[in-house]
Protein backbone atom coordinates (compact mmCIF):
# COMPACT_ATOMS: atom_id res chain seq x y z
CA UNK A 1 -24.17 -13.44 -56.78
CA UNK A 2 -23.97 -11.30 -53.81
CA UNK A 3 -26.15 -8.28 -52.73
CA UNK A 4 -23.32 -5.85 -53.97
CA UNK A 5 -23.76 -7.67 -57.79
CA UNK A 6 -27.63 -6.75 -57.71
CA UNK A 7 -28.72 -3.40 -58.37
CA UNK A 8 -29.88 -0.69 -55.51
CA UNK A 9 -32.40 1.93 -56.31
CA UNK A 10 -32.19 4.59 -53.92
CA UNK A 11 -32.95 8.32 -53.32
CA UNK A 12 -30.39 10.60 -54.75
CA UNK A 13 -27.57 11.48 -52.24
CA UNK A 14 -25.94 15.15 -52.58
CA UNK A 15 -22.56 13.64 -52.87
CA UNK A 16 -23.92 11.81 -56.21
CA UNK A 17 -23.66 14.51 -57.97
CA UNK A 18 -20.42 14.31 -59.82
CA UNK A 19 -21.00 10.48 -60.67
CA UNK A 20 -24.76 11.67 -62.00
CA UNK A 21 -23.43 14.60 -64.16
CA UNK A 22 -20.99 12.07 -65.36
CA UNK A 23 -23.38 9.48 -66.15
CA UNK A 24 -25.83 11.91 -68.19
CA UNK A 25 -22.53 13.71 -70.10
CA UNK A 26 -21.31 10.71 -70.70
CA UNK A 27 -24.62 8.82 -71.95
CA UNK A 28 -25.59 12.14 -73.92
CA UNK A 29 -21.59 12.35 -75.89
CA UNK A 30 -22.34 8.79 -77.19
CA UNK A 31 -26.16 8.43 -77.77
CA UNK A 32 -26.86 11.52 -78.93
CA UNK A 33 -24.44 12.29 -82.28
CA UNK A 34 -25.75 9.90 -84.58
CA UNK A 35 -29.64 12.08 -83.99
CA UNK A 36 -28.07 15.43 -83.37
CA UNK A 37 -25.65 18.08 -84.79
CA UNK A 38 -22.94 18.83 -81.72
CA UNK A 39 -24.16 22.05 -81.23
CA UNK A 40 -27.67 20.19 -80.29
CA UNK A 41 -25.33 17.91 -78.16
CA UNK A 42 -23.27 20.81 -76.45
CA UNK A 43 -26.95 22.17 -75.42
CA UNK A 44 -27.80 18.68 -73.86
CA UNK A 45 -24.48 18.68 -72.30
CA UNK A 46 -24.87 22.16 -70.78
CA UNK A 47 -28.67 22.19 -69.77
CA UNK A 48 -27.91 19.01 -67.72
CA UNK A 49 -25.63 20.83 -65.51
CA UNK A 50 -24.81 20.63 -61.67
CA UNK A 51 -26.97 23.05 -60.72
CA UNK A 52 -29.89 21.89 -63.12
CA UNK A 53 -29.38 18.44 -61.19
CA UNK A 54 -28.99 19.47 -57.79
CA UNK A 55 -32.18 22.10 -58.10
CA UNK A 56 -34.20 19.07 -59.78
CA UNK A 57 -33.12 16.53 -56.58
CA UNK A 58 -33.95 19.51 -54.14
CA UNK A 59 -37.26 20.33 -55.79
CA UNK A 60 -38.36 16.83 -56.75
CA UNK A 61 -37.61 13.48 -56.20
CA UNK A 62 -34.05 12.06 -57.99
CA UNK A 63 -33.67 8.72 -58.02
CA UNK A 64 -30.17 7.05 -58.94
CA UNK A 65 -29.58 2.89 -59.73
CA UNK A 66 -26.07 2.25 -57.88
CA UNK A 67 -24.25 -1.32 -58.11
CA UNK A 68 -21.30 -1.62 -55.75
CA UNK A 69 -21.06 1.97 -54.86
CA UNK A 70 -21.22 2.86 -59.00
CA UNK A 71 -24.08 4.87 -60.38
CA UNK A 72 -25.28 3.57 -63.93
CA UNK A 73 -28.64 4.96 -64.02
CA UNK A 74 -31.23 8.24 -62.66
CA UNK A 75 -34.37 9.47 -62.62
CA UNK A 76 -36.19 12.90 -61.43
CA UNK A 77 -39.26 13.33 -60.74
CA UNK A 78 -40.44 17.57 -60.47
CA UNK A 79 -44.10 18.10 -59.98
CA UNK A 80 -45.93 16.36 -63.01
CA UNK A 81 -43.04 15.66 -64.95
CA UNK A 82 -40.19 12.87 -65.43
CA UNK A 83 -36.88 14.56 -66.03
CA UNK A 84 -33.06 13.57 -67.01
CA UNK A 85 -33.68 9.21 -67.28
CA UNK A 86 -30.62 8.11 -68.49
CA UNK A 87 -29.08 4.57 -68.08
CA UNK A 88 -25.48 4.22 -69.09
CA UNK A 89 -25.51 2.92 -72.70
CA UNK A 90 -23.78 -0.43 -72.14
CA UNK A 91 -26.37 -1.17 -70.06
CA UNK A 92 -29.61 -0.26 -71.92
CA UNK A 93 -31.81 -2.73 -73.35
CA UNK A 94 -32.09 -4.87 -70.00
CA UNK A 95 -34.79 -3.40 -67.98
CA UNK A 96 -32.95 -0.76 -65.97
CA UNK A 97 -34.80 2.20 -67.77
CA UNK A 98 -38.00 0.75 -66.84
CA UNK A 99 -37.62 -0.13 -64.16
CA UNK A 100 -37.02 3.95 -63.40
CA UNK A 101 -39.39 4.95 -64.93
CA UNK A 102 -42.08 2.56 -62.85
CA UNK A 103 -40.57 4.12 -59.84
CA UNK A 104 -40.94 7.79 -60.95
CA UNK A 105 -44.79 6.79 -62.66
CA UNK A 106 -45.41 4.87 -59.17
CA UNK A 107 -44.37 8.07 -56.99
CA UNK A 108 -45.72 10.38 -59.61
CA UNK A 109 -49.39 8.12 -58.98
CA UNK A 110 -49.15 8.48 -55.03
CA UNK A 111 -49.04 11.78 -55.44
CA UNK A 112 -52.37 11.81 -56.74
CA UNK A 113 -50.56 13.16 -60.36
CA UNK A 114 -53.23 11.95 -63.04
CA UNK A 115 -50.87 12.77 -66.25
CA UNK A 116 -47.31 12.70 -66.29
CA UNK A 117 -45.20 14.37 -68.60
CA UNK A 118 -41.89 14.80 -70.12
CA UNK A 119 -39.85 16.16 -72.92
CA UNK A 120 -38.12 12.90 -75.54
CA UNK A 121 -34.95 13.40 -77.42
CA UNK A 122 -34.89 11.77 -80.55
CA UNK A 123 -32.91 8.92 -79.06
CA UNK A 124 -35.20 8.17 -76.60
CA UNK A 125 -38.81 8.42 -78.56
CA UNK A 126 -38.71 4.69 -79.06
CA UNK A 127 -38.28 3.98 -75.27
CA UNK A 128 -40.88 6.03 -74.28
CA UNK A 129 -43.43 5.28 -77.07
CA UNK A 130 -42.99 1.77 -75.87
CA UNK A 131 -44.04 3.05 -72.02
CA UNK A 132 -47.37 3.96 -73.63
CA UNK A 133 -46.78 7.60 -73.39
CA UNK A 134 -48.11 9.71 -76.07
CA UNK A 135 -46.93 12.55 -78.26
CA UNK A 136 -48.60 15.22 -77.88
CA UNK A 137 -46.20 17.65 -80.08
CA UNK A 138 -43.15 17.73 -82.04
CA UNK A 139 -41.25 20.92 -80.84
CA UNK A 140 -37.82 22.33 -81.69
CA UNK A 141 -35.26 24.92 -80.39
CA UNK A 142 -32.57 27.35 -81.83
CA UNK A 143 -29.45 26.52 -80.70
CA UNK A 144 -25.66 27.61 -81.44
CA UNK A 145 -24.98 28.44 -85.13
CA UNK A 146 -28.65 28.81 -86.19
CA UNK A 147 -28.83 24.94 -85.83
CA UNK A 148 -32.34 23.23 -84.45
CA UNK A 149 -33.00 20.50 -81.75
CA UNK A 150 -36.01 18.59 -82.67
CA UNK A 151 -37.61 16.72 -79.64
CA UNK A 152 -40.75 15.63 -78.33
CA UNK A 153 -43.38 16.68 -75.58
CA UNK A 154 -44.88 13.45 -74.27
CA UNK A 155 -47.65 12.60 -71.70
CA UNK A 156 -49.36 9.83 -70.28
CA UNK A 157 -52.60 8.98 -68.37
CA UNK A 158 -51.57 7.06 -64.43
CA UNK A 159 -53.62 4.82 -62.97
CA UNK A 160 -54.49 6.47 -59.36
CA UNK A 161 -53.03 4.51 -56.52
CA UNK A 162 -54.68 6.63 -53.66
């Protein structure tokens, strides 16, 4: 295997943005209908926009997992909280998602951040559970057509690397 066949994690570049948008649609159109009614996915779809990304890479710290110039996985980091981890779904289950979210937990840590947080979709509970992060409450919002989004609030105690 060559260096191109081996995974790069690197800092989010501004002309990323098309293949990031199209790695979260993309990742969100076939994880997310077998937990969620599509009006619950159309939300998803539209609250992970270009300009949600960009002002989340500009405000924070966005990380994306490239291979050969291809983008199969991201990260954000904004203030205390982890934000838009996805990993494209042929490729979950093999590390890539934790490896993320080490990254974001270890930057989140050097910033002297004691508790990190983020918001789960129902999808991604499991994942996260198995991080060791906590629930700390089941929430919900209205969307199109009266229908509800159920996800969760999470949080989860860093070990200080100052």
């Amino acid at each position: 295997m060559t260096t191109r066949d081996h995974p790069t994690l690197r800092e989010f570049r501004g002309t990323d943005l098309f293949s990031v948008k199209s790695l979260v649609h993309r990742t969100i159109a076939i994880c997310y209908p077998g937990h969620y009614c599509m009006e619950a996915v159309r939300f998803f779809a539209n609250y992970h926009n270009e300009q949600a990304i960009l002002r989340d890479a500009q405000e924070g710290n966005t990380l994306v997992l490239d291979r050969a110039g291809r983008i199969f996985g991201t990260g954000t980091l904004v203030g205390d909280e982890i934000k838009r981890v996805f990993v494209e779904p042929a490729m979950q289950k093999h590390g890539l998602g934790r490896l993320i979210m080490r990254q974001m937990e270890e930057k989140a840590a050097s910033l002297g951040i004691g508790t990190i947080r983020l918001d789960a979709s129902l999808p991604a509970k499991p994942f996260y559970d198995g991080l060791g992060y906590a629930t700390i409450e089941v929430a919900s919002l209205t969307v199109e057509n009266g229908r509800r989004l159920d996800f969760f609030r999470m949080q989860k105690a860093l070990e200080s690397r100052r």
